[in-house]
C-alpha atoms as a PDB file:
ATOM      1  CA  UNK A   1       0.000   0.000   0.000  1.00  0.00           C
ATOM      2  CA  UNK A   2       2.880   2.654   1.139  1.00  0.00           C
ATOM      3  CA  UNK A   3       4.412   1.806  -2.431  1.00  0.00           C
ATOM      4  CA  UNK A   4       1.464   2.240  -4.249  1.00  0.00           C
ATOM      5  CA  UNK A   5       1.584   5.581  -2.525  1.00  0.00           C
ATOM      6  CA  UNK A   6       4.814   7.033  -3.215  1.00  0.00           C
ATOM      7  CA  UNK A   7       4.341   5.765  -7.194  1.00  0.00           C
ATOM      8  CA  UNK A   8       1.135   7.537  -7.707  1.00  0.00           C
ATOM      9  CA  UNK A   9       2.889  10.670  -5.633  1.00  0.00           C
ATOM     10  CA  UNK A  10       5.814  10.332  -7.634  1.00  0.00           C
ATOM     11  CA  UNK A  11       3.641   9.859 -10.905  1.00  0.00           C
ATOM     12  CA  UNK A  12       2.186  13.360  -9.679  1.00  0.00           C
ATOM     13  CA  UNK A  13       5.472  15.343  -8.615  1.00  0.00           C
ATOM     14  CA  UNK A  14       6.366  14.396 -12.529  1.00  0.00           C
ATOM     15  CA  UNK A  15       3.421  15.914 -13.643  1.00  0.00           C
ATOM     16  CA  UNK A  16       3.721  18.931 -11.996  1.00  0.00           C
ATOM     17  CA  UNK A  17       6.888  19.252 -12.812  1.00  0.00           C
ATOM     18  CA  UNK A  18       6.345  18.593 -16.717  1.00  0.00           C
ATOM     19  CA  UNK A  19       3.636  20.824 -16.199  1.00  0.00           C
ATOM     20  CA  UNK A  20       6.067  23.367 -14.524  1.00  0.00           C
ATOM     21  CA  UNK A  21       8.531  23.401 -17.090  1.00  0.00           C
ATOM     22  CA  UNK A  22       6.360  23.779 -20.210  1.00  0.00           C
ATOM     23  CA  UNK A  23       4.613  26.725 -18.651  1.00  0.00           C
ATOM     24  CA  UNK A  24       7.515  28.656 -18.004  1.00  0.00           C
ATOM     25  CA  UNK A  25       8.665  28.031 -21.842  1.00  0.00           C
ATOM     26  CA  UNK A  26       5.073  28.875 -22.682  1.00  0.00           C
ATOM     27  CA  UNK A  27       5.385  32.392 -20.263  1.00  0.00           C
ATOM     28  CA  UNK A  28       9.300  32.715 -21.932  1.00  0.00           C
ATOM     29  CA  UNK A  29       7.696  32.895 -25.284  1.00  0.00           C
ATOM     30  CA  UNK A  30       5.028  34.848 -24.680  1.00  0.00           C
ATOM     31  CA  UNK A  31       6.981  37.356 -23.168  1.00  0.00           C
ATOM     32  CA  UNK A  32       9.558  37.299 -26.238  1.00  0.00           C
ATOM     33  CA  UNK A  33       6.419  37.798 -28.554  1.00  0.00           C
ATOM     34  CA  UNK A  34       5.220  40.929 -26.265  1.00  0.00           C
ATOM     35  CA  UNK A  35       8.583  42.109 -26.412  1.00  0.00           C
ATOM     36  CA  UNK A  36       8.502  42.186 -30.243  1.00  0.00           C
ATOM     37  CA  UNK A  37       5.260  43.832 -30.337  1.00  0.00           C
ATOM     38  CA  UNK A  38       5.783  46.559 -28.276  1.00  0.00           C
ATOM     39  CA  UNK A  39       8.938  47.170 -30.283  1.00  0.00           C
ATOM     40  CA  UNK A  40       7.040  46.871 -33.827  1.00  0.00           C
ATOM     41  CA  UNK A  41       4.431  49.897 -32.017  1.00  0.00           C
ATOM     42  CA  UNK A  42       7.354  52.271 -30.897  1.00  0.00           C
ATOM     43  CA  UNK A  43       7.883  51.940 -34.565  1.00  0.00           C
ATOM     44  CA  UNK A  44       4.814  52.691 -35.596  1.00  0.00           C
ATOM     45  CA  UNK A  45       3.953  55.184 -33.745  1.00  0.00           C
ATOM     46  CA  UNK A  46       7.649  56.789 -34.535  1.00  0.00           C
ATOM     47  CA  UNK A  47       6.811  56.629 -38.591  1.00  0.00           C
ATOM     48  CA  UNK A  48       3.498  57.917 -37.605  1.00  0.00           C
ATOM     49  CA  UNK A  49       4.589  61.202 -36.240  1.00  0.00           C
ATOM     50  CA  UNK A  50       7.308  61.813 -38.974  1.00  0.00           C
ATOM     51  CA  UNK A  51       3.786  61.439 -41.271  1.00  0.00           C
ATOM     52  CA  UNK A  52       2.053  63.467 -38.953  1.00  0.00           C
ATOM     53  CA  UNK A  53       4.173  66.239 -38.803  1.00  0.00           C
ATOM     54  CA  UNK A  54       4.659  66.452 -42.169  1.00  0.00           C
ATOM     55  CA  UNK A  55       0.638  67.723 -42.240  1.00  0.00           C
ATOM     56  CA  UNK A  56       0.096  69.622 -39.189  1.00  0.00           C
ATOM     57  CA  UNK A  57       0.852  72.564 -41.137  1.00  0.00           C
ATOM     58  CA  UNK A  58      -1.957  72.423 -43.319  1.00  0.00           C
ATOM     59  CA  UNK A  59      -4.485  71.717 -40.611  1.00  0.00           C
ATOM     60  CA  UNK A  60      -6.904  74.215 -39.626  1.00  0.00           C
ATOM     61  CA  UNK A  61      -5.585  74.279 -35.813  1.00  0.00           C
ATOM     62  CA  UNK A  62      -2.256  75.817 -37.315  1.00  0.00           C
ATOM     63  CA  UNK A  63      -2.108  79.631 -36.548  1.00  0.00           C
ATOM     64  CA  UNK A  64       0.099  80.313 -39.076  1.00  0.00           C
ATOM     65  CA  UNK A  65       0.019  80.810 -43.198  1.00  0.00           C
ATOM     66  CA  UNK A  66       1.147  76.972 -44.187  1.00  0.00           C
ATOM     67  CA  UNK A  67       2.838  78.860 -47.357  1.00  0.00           C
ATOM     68  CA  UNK A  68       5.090  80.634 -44.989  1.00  0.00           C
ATOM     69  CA  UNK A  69       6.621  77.165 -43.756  1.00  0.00           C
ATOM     70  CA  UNK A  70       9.605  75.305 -44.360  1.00  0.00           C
ATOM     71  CA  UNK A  71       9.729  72.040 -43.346  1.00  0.00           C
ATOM     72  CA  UNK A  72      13.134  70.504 -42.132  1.00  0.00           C
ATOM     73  CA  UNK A  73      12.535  67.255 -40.173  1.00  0.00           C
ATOM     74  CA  UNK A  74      15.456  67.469 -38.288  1.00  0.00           C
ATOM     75  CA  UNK A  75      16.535  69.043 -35.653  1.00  0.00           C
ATOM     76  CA  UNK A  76      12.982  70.681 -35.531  1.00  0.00           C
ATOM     77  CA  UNK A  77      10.110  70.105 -37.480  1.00  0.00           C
ATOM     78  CA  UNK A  78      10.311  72.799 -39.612  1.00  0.00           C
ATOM     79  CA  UNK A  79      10.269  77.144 -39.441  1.00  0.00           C
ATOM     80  CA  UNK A  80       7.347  79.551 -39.991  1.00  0.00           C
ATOM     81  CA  UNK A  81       8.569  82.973 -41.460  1.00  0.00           C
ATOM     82  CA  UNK A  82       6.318  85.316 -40.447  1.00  0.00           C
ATOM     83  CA  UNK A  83       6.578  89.170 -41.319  1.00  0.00           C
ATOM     84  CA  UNK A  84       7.208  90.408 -37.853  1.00  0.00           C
ATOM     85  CA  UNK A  85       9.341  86.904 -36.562  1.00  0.00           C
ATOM     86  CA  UNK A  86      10.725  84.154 -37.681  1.00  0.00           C
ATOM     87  CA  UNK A  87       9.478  80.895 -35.081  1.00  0.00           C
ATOM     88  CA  UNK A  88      11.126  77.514 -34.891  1.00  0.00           C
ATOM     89  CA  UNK A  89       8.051  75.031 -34.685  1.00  0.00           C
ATOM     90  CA  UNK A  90       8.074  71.264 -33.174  1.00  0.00           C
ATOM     91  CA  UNK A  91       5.247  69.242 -33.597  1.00  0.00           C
ATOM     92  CA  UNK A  92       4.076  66.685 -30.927  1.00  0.00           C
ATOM     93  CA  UNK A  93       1.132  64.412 -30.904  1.00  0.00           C
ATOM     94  CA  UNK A  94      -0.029  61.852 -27.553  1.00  0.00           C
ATOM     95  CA  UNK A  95       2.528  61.750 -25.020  1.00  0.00           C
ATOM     96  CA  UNK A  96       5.422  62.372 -27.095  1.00  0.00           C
ATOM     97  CA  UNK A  97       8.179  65.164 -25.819  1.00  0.00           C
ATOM     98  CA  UNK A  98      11.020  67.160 -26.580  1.00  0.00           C
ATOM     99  CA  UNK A  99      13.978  65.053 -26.806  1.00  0.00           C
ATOM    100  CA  UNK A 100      17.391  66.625 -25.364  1.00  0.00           C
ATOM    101  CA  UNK A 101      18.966  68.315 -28.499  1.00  0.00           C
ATOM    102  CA  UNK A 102      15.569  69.933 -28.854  1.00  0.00           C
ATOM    103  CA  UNK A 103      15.313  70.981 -25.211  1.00  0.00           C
ATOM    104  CA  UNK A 104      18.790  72.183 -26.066  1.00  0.00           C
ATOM    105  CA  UNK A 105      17.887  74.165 -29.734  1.00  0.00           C
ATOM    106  CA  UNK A 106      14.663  75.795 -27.616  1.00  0.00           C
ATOM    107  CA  UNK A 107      16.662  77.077 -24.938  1.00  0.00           C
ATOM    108  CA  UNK A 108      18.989  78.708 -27.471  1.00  0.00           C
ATOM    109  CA  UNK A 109      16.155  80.415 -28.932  1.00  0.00           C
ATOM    110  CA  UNK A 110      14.438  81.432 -26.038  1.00  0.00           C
ATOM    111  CA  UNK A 111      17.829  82.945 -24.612  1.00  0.00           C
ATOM    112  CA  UNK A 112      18.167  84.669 -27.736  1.00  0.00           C
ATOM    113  CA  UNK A 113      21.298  82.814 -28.919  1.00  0.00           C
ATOM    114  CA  UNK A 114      19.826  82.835 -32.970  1.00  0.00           C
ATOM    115  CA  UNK A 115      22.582  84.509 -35.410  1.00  0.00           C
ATOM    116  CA  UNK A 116      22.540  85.549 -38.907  1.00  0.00           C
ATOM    117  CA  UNK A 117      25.578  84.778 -41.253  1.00  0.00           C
ATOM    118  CA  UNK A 118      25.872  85.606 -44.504  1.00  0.00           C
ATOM    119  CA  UNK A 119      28.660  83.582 -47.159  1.00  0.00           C
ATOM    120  CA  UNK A 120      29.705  84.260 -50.615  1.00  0.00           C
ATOM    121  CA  UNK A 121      31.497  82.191 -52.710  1.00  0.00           C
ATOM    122  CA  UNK A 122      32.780  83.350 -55.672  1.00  0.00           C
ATOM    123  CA  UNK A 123      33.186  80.191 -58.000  1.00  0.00           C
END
């Protein structure tokens, strides 16, 4: 009887532990596969702001003359020349923020460190 008893509990500890150890390569996959798929949506979402950006111009939110803009990409999104200024614009859409070279190229501007330089090449 005591024999029959530690079989069918040893029958059962393998079990479990079968059961155990395909789980975890079940949860080890799964979490691969979520890994990839958030990484596919930063993605996304990062081609879907260059797109974005690209239009916000010409939307009916903008302030600004869309004729009087220059888009650039990078860096900043682009520059509105305006008859009485000339304003650096950044477009952001969701959650999205300034990275640091922008938080960098803003606080130029705002402290008033813009130049003008003219060249001329004679060729």
């Amino acid at each position: 009887m005591i024999d029959l008893l530690i079989t069918v509990l040893a029958i059962i500890t393998s079990a479990l532990i079968l059961t155990c150890y395909f789980l975890i390569k079940k949860n080890q996959k799964l979490t691969r596969e979520i890994r990839e798929m958030e990484t596919q949506q930063k993605s996304l979402s990062t081609v879907y702001g260059r797109i974005s950006e690209q239009w916000f111009p010409l939307m009916k939110e903008y302030p600004y003359n869309p004729q009087n803009f220059r888009f650039i990409g990078s860096p900043v999104d682009g520059i509105q020349f305006e008859e009485d200024k000339i304003i650096f614009c950044e477009f952001k859409v969701h959650k999205s923020q300034l990275n640091e070279n922008q938080k960098r190229i803003r606080d130029l501007v705002k402290n008033r460190k813009v130049d003008w330089e003219e060249f001329h090449f004679n060729i």
